[in-house]
C-alpha atoms as a PDB file:
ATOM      1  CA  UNK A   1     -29.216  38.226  64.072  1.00  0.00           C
ATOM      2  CA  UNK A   2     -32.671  37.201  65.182  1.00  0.00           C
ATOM      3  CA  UNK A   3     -34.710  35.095  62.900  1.00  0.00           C
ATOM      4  CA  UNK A   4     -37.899  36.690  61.515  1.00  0.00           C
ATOM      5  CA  UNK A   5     -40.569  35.323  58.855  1.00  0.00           C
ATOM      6  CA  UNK A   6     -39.720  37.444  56.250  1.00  0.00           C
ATOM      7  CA  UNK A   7     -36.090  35.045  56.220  1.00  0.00           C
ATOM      8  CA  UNK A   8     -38.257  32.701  55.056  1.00  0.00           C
ATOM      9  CA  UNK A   9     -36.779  30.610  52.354  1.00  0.00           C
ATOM     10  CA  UNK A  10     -38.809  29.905  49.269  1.00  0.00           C
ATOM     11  CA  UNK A  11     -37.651  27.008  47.002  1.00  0.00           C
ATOM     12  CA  UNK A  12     -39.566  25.085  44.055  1.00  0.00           C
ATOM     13  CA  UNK A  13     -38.827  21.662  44.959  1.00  0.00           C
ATOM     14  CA  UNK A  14     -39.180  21.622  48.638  1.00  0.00           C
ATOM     15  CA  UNK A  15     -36.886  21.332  51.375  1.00  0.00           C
ATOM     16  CA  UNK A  16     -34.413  18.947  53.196  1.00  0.00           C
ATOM     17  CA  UNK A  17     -32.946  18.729  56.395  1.00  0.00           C
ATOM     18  CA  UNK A  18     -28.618  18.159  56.403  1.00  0.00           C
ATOM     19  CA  UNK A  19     -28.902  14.247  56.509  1.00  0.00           C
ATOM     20  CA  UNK A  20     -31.065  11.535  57.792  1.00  0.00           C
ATOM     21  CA  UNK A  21     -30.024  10.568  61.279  1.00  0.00           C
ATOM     22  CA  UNK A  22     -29.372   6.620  61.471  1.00  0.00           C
ATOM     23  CA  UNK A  23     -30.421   6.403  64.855  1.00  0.00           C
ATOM     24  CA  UNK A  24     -33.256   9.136  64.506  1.00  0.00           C
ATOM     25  CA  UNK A  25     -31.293  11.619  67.121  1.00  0.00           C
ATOM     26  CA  UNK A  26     -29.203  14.500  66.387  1.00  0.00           C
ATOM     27  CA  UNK A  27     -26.423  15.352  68.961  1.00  0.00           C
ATOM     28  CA  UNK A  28     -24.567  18.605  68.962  1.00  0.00           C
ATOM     29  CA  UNK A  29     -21.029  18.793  70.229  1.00  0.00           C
ATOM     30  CA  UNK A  30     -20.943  22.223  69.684  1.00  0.00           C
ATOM     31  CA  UNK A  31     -23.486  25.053  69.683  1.00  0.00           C
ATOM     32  CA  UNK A  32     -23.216  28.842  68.256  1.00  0.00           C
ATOM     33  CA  UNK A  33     -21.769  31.606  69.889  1.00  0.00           C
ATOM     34  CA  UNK A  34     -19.536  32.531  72.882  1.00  0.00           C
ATOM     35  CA  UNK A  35     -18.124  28.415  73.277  1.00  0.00           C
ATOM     36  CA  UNK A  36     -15.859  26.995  75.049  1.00  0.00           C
ATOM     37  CA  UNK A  37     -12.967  25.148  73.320  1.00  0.00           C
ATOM     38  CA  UNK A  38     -13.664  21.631  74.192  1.00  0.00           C
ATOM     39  CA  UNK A  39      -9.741  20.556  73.869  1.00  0.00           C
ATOM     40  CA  UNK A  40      -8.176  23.768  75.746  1.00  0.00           C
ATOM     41  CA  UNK A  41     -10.636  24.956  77.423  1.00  0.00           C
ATOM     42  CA  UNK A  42     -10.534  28.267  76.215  1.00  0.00           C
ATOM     43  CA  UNK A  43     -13.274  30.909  75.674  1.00  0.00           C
ATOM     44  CA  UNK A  44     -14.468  31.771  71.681  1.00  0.00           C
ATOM     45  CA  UNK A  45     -16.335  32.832  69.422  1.00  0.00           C
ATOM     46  CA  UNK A  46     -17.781  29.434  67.169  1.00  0.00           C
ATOM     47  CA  UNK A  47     -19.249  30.873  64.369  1.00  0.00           C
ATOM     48  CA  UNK A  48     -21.600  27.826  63.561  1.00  0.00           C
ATOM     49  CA  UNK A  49     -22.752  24.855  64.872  1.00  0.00           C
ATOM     50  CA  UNK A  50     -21.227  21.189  64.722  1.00  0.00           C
ATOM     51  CA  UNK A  51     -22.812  17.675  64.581  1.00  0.00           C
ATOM     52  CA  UNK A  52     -21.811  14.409  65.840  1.00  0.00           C
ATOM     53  CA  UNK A  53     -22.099  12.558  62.223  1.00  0.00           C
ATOM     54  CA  UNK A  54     -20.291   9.356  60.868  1.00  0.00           C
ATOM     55  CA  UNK A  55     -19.720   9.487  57.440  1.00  0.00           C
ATOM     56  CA  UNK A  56     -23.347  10.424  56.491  1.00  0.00           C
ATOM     57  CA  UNK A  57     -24.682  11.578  53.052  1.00  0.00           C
ATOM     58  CA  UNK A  58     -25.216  15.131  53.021  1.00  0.00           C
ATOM     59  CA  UNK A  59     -28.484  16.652  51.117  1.00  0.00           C
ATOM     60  CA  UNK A  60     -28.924  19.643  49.301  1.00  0.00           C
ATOM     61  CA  UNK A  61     -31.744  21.490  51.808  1.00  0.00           C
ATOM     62  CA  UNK A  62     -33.349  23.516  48.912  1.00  0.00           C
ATOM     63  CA  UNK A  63     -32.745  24.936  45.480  1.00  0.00           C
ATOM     64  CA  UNK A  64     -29.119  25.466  45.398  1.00  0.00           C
ATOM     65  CA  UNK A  65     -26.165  26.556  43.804  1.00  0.00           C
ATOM     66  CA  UNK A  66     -22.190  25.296  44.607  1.00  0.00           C
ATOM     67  CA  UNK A  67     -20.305  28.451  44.859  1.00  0.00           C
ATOM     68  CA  UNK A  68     -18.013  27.281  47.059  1.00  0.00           C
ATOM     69  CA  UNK A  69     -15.456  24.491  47.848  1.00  0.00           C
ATOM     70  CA  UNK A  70     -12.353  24.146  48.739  1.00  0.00           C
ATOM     71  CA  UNK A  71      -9.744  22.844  51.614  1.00  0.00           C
ATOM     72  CA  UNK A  72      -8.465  24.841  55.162  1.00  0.00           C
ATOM     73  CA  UNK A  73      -6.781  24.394  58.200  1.00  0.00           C
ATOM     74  CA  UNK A  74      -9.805  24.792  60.514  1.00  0.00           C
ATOM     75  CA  UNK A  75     -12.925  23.131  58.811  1.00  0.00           C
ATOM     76  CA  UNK A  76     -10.695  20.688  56.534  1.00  0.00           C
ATOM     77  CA  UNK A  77     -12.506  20.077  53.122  1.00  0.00           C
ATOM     78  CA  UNK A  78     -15.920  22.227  52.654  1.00  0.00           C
ATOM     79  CA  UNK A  79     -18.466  23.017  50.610  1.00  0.00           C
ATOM     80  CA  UNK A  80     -20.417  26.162  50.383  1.00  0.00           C
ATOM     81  CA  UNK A  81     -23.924  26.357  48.656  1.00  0.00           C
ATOM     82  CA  UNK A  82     -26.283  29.723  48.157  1.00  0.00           C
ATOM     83  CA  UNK A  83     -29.824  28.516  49.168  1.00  0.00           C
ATOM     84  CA  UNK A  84     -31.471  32.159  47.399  1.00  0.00           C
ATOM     85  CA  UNK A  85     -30.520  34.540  50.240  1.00  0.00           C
ATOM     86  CA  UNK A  86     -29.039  32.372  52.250  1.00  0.00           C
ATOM     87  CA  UNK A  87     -25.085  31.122  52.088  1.00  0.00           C
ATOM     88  CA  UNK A  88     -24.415  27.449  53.586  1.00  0.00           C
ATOM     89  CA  UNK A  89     -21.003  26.395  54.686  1.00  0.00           C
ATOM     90  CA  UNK A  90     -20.353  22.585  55.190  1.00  0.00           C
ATOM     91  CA  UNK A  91     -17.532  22.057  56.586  1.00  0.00           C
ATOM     92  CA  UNK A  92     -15.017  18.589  57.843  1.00  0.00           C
ATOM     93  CA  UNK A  93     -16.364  16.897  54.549  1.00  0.00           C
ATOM     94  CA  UNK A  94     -14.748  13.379  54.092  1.00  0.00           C
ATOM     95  CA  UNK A  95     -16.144  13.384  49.996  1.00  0.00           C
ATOM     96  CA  UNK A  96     -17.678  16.109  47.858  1.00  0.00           C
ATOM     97  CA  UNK A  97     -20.143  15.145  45.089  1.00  0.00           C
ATOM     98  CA  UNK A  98     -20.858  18.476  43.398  1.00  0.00           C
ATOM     99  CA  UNK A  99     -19.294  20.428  40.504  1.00  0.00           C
ATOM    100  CA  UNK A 100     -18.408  24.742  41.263  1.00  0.00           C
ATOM    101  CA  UNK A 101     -21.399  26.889  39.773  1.00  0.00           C
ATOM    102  CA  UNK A 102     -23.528  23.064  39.835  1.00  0.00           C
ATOM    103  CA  UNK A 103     -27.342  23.809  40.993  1.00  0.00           C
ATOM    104  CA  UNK A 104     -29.358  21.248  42.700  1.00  0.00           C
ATOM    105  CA  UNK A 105     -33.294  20.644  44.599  1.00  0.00           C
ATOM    106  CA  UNK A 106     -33.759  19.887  47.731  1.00  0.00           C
ATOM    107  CA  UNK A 107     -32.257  16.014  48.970  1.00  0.00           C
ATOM    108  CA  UNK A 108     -30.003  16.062  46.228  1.00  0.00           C
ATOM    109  CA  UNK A 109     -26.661  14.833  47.409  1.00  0.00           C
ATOM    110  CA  UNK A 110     -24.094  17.041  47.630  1.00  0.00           C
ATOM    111  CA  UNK A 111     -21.231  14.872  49.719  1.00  0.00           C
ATOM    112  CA  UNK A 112     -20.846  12.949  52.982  1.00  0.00           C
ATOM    113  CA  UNK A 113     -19.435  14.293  56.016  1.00  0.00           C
ATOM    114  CA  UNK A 114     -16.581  12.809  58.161  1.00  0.00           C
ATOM    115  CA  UNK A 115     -17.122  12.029  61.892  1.00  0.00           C
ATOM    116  CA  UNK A 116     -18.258  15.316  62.627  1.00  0.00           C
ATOM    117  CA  UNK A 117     -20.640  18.036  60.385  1.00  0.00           C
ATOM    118  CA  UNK A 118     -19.794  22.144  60.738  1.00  0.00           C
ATOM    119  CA  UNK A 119     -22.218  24.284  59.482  1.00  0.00           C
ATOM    120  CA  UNK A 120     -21.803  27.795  59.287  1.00  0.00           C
ATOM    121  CA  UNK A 121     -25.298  30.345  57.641  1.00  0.00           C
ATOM    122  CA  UNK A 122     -25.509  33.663  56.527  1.00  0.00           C
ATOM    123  CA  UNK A 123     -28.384  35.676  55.620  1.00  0.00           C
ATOM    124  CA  UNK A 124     -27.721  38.353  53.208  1.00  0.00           C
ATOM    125  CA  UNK A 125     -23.569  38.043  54.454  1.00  0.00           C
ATOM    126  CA  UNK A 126     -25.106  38.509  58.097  1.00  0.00           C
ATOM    127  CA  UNK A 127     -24.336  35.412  60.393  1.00  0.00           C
ATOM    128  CA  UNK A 128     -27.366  33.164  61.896  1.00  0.00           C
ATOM    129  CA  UNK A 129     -27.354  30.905  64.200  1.00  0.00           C
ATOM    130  CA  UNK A 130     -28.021  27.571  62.000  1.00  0.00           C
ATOM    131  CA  UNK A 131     -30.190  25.765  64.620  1.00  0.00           C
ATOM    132  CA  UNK A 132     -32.733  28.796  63.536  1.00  0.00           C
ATOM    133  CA  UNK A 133     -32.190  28.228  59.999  1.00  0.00           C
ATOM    134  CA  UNK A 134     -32.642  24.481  60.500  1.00  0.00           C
ATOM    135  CA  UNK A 135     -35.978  25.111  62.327  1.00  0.00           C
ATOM    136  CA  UNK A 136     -37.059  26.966  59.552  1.00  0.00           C
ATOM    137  CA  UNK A 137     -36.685  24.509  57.325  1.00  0.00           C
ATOM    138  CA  UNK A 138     -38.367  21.978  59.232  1.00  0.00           C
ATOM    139  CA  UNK A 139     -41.035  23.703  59.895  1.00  0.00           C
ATOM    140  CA  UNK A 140     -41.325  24.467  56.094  1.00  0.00           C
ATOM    141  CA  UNK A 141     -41.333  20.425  55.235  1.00  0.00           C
ATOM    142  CA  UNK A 142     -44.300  20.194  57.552  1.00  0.00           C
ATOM    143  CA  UNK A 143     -46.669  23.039  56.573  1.00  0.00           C
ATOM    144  CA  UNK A 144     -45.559  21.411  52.894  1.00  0.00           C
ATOM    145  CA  UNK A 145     -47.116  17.992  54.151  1.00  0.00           C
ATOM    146  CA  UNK A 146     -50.800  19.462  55.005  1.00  0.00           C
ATOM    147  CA  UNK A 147     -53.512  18.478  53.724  1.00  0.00           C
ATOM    148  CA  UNK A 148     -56.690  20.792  52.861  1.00  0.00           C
ATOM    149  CA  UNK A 149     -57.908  21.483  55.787  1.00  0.00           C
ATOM    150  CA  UNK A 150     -54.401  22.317  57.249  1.00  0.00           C
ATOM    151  CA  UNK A 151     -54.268  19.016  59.152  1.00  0.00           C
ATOM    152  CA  UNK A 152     -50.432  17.431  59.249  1.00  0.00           C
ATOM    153  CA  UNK A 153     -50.621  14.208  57.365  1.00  0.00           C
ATOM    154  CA  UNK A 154     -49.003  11.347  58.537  1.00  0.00           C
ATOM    155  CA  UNK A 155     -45.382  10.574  56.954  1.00  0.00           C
ATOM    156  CA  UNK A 156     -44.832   7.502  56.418  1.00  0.00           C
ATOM    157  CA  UNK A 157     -42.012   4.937  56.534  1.00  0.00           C
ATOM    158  CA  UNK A 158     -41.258   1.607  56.124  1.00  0.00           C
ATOM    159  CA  UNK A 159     -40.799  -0.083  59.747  1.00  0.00           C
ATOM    160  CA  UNK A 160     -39.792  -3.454  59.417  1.00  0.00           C
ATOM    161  CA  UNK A 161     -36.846  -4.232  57.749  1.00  0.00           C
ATOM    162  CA  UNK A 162     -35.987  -4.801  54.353  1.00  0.00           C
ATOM    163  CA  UNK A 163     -34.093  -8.105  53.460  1.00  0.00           C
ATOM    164  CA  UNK A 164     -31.485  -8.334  50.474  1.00  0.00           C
ATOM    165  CA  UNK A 165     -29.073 -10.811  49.420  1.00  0.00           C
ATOM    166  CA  UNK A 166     -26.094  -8.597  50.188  1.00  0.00           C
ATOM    167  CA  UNK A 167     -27.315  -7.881  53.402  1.00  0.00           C
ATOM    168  CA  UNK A 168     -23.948  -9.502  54.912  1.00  0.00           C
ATOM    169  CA  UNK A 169     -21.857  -7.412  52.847  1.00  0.00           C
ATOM    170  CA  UNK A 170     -24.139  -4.030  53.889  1.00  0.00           C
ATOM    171  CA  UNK A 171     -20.964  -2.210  55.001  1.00  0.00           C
ATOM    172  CA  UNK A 172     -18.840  -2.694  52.308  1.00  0.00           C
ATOM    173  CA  UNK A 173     -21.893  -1.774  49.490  1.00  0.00           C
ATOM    174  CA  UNK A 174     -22.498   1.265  51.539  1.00  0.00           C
ATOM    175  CA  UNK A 175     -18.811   2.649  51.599  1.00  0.00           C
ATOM    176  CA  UNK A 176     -18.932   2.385  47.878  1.00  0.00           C
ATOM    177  CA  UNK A 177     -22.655   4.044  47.704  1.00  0.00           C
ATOM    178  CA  UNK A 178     -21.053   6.662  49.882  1.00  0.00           C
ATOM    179  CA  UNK A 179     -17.836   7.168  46.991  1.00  0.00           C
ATOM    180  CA  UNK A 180     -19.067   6.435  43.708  1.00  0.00           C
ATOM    181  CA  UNK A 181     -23.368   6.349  44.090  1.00  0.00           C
ATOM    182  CA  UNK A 182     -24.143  10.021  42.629  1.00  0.00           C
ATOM    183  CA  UNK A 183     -21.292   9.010  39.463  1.00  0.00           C
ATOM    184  CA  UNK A 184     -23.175   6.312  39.021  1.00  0.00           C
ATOM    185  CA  UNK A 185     -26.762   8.271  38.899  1.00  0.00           C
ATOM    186  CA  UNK A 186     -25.274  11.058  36.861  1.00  0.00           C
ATOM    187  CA  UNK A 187     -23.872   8.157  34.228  1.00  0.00           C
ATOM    188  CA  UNK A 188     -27.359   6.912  34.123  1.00  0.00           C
ATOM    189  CA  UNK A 189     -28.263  10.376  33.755  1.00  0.00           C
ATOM    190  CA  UNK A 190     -26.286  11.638  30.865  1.00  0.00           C
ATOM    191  CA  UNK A 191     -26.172   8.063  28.997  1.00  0.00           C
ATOM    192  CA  UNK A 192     -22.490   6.862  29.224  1.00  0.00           C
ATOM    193  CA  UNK A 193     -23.954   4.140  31.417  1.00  0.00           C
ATOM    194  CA  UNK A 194     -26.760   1.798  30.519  1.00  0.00           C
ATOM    195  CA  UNK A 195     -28.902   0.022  32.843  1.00  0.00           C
ATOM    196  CA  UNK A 196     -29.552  -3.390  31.849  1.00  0.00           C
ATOM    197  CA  UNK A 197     -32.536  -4.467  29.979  1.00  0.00           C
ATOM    198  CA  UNK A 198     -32.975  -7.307  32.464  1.00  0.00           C
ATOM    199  CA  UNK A 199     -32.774  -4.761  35.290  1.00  0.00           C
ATOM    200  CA  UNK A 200     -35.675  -2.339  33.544  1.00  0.00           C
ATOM    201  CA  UNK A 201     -38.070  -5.460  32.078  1.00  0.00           C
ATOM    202  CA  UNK A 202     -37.651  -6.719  36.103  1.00  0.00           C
ATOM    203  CA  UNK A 203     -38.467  -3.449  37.795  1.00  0.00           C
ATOM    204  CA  UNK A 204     -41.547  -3.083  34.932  1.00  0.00           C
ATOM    205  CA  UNK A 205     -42.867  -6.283  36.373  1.00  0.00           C
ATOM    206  CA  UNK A 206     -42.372  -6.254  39.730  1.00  0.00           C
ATOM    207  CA  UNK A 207     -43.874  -2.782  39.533  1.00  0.00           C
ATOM    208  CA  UNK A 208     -47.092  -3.969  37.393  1.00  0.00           C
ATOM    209  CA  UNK A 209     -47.465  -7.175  39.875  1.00  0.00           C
ATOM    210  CA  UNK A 210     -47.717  -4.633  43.214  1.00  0.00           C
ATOM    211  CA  UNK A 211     -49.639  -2.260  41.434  1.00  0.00           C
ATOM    212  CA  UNK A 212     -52.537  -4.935  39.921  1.00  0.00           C
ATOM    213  CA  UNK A 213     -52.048  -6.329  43.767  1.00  0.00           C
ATOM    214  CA  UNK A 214     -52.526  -2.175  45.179  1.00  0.00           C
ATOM    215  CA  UNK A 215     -49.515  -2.566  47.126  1.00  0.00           C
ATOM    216  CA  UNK A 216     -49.117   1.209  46.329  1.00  0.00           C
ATOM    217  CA  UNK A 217     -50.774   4.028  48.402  1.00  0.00           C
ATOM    218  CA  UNK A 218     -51.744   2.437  51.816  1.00  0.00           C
ATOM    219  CA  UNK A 219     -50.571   5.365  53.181  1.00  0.00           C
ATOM    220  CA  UNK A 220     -50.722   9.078  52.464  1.00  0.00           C
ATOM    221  CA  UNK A 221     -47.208   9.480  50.631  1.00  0.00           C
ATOM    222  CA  UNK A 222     -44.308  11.191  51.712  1.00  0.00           C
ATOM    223  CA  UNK A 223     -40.856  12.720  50.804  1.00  0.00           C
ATOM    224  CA  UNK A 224     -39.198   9.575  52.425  1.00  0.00           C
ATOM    225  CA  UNK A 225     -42.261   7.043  51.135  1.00  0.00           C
ATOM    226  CA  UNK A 226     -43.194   8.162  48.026  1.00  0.00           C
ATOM    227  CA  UNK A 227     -45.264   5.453  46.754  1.00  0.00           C
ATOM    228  CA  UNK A 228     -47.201   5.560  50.472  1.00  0.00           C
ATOM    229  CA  UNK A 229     -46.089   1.752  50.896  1.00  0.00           C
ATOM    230  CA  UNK A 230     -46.807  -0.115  53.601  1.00  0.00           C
ATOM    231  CA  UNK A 231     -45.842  -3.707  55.521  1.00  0.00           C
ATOM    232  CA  UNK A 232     -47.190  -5.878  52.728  1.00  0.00           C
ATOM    233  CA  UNK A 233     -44.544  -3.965  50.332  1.00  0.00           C
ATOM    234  CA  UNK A 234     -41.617  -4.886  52.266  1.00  0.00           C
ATOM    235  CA  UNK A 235     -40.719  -8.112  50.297  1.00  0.00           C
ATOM    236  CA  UNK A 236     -41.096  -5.965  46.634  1.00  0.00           C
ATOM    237  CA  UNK A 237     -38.554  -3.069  48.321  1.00  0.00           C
ATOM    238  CA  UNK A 238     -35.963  -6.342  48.800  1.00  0.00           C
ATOM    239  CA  UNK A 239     -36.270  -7.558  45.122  1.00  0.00           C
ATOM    240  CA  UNK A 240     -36.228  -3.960  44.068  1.00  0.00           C
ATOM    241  CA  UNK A 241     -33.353  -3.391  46.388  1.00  0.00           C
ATOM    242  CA  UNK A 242     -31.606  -6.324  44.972  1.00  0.00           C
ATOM    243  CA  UNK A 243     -31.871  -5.317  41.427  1.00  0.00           C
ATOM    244  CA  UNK A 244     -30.770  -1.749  41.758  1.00  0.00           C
ATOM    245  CA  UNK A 245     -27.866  -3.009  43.883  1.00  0.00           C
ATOM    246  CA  UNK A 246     -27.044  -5.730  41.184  1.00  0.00           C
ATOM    247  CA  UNK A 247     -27.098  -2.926  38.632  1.00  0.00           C
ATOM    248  CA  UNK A 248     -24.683  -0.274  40.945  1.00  0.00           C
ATOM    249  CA  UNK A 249     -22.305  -3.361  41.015  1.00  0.00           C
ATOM    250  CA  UNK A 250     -22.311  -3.715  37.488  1.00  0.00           C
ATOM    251  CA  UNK A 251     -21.553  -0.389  36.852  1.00  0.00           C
ATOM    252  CA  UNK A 252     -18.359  -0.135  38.917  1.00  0.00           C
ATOM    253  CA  UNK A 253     -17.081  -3.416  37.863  1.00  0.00           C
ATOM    254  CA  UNK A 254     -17.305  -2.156  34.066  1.00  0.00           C
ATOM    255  CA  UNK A 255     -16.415   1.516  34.692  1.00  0.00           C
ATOM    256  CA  UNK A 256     -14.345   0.861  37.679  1.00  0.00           C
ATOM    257  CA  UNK A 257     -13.212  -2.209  37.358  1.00  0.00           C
ATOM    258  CA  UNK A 258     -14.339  -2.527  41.594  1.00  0.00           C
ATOM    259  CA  UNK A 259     -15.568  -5.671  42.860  1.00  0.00           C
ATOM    260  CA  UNK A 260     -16.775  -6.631  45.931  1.00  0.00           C
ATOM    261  CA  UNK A 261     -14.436  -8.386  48.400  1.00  0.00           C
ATOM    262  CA  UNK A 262     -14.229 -12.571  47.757  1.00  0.00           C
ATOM    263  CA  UNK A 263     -15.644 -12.414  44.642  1.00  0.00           C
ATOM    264  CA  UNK A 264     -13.729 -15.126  42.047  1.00  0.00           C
ATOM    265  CA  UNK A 265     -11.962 -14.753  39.005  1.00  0.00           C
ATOM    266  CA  UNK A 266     -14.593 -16.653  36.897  1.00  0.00           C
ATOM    267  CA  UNK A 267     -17.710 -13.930  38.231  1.00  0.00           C
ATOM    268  CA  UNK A 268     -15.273 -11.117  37.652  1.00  0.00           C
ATOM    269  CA  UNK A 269     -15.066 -12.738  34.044  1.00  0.00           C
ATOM    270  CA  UNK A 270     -19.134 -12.347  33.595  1.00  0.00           C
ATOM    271  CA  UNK A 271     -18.731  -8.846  34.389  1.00  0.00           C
END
């Protein structure tokens, strides 16, 4: 099925593309169409596309409904999500964070993939070659970023790197982002966890301080800088980095009872 611009894909609350590549490129073991099989060597027929991933968070790419999940032989655990006329299959899924019938917006999570990402579309139950689906997409977060005069704005990121105290232990906290982060948001969310009033009086303050010092806005915002930060906000990202980290930890060690590794008897106590 060739791709045409009346497939384009309308959604509310923008778009998304799979996940956010670590290293910032995307490398395709396998492609769509006639293939062949990379451990046989035999000819088929590969019905989607698959991705060289490790254990990345996958995003809901636009308004969205789970209407699918499940476990098989072929694609091990997936997840299938109707994006309006379009059907999504995600398939060797290592975790899946959504709920059958659940609807979500675009970069909501809906699970993390295992070492590899298959992705199967279908447009009105005809099969598409994802890369053009993916394209579209893209294309749609950039004509979204334009300013008046239909020039591309400039999307920007932090660069340097943000320093925490747990920065040691980054592997470990991300593992347990990776498993329990979206139960801890939808907690928050619903009100059987609360944050801490240390944590919220903290982020009020450090939030007043950047914004009486116009740390906010140096640059034209962006889905992946939303406050249009720039270099001199890097040290207020680590404090609030380190408070919303604090405040994850706190919820699995009450909820959970999970602590990180080394930590003593006497802090799990405090908890």
């Amino acid at each position: 099925m060739k791709y045409s611009q009346e497939m384009n894909l309308e959604s509310a609350s923008g778009y998304c593309m799979p996940f956010e590549e670590k290293n910032g490129n995307v490398v395709m073991t396998l492609g769509y169409g006639e293939q062949v099989h990379p451990q046989n060597g035999e000819r088929f027929f590969h019905h989607g596309i698959d991705l060289k991933t490790d254990k990345y968070l996958l995003k809901a790419l636009a308004d969205g409904t789970a209407t699918g999940m499940g476990t098989e032989k072929r694609h091990g655990m997936y997840l299938i999500m109707q994006y309006g006329n379009y059907v999504v299959k995600y398939g060797h899924l290592s975790n899946c964070y959504v709920r059958l019938g659940q609807s979500l917006t675009a970069g909501k999570p809906v699970g993390v993939s295992s070492d590899m990402l298959h992705l199967e579309v279908k447009f009105n139950d005809e099969e598409i070659d994802p890369r053009d689906f993916i394209t579209m997409l893209f294309s749609n977060m950039v004509h979204n970023n334009r300013d008046a005069n239909g020039e591309c704005q400039e999307i920007a990121y932090i660069d340097l790197p943000v320093t925490t105290k747990y920065d040691a232990r980054q592997t470990e906290i991300e593992d347990l982002m990776m498993r329990y982060y979206p139960e801890y948001i939808e907690a928050v969310q619903n009100g059987s966890y609360k944050v801490g009033k240390n944590v919220e009086q903290s982020l009020r303050n450090i939030f007043t301080i950047a914004t009486l010092k116009e740390y906010f806005f140096e640059k034209i915002p962006s889905a992946s800088n939303p406050l249009g930060i720039g270099e001199r906000s890097v040290p207020i990202a680590g404090k609030v980095q380190n408070l919303l980290i604090d405040d994850f930890m706190q919820y699995l060690a009450l909820k959970r009872q999970i602590f990180l590794s080394g930590t003593s008897d006497s802090e799990k106590k405090k908890h």
